[in-house]
C-alpha atoms as a PDB file:
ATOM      1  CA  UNK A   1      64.467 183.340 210.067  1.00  0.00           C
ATOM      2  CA  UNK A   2      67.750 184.746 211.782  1.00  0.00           C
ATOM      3  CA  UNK A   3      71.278 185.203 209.874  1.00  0.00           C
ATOM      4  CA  UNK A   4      72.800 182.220 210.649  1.00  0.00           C
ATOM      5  CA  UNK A   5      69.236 179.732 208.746  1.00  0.00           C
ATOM      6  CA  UNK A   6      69.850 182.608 206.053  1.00  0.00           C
ATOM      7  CA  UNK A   7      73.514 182.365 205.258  1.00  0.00           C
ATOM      8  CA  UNK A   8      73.104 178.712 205.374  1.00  0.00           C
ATOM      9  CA  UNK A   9      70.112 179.000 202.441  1.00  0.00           C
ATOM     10  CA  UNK A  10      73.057 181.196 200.650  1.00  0.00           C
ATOM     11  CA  UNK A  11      75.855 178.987 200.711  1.00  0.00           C
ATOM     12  CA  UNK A  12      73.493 176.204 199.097  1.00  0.00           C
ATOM     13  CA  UNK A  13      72.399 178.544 196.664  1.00  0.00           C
ATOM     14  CA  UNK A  14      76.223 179.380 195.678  1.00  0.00           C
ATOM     15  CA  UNK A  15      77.351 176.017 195.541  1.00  0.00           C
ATOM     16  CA  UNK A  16      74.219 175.437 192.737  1.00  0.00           C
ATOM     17  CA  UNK A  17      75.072 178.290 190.948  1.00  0.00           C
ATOM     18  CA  UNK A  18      78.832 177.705 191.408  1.00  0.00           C
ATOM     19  CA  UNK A  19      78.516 173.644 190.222  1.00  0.00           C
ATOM     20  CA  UNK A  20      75.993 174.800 187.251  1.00  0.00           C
ATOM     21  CA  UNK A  21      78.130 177.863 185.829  1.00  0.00           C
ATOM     22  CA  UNK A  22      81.489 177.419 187.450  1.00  0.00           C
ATOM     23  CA  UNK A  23      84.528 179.808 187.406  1.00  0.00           C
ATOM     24  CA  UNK A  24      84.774 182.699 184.986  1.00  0.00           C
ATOM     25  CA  UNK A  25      82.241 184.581 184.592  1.00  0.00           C
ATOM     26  CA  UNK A  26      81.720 188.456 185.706  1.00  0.00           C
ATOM     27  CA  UNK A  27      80.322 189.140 189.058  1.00  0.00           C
ATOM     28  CA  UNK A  28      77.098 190.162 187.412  1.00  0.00           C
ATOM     29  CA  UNK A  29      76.315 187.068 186.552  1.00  0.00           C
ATOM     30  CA  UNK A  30      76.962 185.569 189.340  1.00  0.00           C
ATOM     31  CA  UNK A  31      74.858 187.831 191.267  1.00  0.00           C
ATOM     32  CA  UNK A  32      71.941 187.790 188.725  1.00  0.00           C
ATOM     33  CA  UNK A  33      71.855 183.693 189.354  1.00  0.00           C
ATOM     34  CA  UNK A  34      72.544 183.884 193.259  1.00  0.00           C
ATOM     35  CA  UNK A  35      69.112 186.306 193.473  1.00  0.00           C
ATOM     36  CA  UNK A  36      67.522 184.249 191.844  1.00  0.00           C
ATOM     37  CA  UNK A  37      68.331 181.141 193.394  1.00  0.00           C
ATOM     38  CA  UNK A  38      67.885 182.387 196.420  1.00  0.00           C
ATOM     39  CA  UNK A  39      64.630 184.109 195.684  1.00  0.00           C
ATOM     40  CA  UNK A  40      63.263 180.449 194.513  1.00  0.00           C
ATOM     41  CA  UNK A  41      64.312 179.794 197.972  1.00  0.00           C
ATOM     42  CA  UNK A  42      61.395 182.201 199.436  1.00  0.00           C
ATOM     43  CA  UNK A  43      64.061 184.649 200.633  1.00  0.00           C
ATOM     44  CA  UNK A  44      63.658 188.207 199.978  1.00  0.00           C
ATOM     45  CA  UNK A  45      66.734 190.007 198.672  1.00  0.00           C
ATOM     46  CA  UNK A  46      67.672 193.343 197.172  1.00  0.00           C
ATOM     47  CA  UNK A  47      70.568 193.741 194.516  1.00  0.00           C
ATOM     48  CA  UNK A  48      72.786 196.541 193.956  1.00  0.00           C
ATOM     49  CA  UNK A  49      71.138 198.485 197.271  1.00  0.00           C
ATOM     50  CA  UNK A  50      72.969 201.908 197.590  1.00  0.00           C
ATOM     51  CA  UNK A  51      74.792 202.325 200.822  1.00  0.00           C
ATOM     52  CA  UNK A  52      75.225 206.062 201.958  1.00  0.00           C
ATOM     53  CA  UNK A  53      78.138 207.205 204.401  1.00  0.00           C
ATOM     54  CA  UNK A  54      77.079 209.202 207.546  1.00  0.00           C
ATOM     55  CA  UNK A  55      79.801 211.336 208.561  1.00  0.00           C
ATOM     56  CA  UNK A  56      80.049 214.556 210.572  1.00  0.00           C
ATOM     57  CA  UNK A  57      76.225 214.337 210.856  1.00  0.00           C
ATOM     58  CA  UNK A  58      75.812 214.618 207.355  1.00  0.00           C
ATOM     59  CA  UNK A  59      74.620 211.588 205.142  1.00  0.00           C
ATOM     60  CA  UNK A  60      76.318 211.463 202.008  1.00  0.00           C
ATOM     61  CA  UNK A  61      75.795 209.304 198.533  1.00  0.00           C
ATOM     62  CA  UNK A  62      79.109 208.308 197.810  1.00  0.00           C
ATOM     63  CA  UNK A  63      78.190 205.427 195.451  1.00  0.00           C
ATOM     64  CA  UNK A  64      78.698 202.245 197.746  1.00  0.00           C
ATOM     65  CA  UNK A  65      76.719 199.507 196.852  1.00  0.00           C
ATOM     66  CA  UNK A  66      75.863 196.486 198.308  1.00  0.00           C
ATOM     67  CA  UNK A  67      76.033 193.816 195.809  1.00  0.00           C
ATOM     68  CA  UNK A  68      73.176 191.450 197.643  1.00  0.00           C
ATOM     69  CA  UNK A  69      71.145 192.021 200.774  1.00  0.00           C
ATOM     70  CA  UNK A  70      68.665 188.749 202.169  1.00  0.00           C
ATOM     71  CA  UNK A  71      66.045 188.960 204.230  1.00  0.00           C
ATOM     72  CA  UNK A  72      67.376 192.902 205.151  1.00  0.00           C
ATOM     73  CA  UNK A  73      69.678 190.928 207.294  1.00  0.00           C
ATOM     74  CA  UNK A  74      73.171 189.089 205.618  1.00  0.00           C
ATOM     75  CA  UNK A  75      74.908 191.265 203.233  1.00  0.00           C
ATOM     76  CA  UNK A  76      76.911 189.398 200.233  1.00  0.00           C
ATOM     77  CA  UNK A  77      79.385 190.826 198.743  1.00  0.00           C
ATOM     78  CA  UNK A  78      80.562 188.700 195.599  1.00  0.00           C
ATOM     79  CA  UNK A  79      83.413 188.547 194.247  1.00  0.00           C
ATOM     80  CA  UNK A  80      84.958 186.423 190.870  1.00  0.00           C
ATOM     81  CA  UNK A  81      89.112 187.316 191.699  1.00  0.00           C
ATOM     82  CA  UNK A  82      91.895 184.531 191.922  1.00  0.00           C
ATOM     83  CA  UNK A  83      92.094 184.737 195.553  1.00  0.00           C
ATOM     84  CA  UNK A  84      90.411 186.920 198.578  1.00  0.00           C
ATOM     85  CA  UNK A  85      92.497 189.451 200.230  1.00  0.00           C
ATOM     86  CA  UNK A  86      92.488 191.124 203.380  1.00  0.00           C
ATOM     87  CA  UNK A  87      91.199 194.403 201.555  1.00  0.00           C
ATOM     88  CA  UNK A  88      87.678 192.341 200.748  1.00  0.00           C
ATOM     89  CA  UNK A  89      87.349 191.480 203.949  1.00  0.00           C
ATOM     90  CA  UNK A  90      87.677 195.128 205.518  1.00  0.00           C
ATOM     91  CA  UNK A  91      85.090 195.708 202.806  1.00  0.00           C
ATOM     92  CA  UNK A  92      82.424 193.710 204.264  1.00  0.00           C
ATOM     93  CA  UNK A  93      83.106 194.623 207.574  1.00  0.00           C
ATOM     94  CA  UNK A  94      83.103 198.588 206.471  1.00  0.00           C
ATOM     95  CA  UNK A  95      79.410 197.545 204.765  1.00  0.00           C
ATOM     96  CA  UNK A  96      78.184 196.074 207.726  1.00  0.00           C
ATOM     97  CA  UNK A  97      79.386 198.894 209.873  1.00  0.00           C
ATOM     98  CA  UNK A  98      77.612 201.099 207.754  1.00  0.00           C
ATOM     99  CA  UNK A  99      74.550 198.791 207.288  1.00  0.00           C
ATOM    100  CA  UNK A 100      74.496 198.077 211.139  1.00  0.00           C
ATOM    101  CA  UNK A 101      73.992 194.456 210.012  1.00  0.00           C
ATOM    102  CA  UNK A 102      75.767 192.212 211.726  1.00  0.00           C
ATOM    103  CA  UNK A 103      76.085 189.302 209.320  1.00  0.00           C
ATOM    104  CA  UNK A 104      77.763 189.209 205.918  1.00  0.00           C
ATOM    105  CA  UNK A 105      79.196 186.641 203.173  1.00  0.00           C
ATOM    106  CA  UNK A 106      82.207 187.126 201.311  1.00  0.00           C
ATOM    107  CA  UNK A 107      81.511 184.860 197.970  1.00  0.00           C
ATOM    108  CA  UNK A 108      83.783 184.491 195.376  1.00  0.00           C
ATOM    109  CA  UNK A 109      83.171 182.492 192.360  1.00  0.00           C
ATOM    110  CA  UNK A 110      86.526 182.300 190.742  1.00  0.00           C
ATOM    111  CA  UNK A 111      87.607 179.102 192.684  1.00  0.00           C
ATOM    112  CA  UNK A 112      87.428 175.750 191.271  1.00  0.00           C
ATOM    113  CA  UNK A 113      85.746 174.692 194.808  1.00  0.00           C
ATOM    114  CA  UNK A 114      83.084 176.762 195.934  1.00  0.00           C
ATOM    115  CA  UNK A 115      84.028 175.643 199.772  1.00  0.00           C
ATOM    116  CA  UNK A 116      87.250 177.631 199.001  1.00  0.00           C
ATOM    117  CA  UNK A 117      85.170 180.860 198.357  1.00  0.00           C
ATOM    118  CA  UNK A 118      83.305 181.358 201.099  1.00  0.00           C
ATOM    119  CA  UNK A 119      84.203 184.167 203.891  1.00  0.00           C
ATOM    120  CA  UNK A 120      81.788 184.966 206.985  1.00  0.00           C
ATOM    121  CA  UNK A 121      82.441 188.169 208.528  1.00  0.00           C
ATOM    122  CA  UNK A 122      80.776 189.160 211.463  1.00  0.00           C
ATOM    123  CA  UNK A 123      80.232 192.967 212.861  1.00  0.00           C
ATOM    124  CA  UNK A 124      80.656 192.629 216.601  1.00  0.00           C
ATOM    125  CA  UNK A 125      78.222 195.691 216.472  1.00  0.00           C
END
């Protein structure tokens, strides 16, 4: 599977859990569900996956996370605010940058259409 079957397999699986729990909840939960939706969906994924920051040759544990990694290929980052910003976005792109993934999904459940929450970002490695 590449990043584009993937992310498609991850939208469906935040639409379900979007329609079943909707708007709300903490991201936790919403990242709990989404693994394990998409996990039903024979994809592999990681939670919570610590991201360390190579600089000056050094690598350093500065306590990123990534909330969701599929397949070791599409980071999610999820989100439950009233609206994306510009700031989230620069986020994913700084995790993919760091990651050296080039595919991620903004996802943020506090929307009363899930359509509405979803961001692609792509690093043009």
């Amino acid at each position: 599977m590449r990043e584009n079957e993937i992310s498609g397999i991850i939208v469906n699986a935040a639409l379900k859990v979007h329609t079943a729990l909707g708007p709300g909840l903490l991201e936790s939960a919403y990242e709990a569900c989404l693994n394990h939706e998409l996990r039903k969906a024979g994809l592999k994924t990681l939670t919570q996956v610590p991201l360390p920051l190579q600089y000056d040759g050094i690598k350093l544990d500065v306590g990123y996370r990534l909330d969701l990694i599929a397949e070791d290929l599409v980071v999610v980052e999820i989100k439950a605010v009233d609206s994306l910003a510009p700031i989230h976005t620069a986020q994913l792109l700084s995790y993919l940058k760091l990651s050296g993934k080039k595919l991620g999904l903004l996802v943020n459940f506090h929307v009363l259409h899930m359509k509405d929450g979803i961001k692609r970002v792509v690093n043009n490695l």
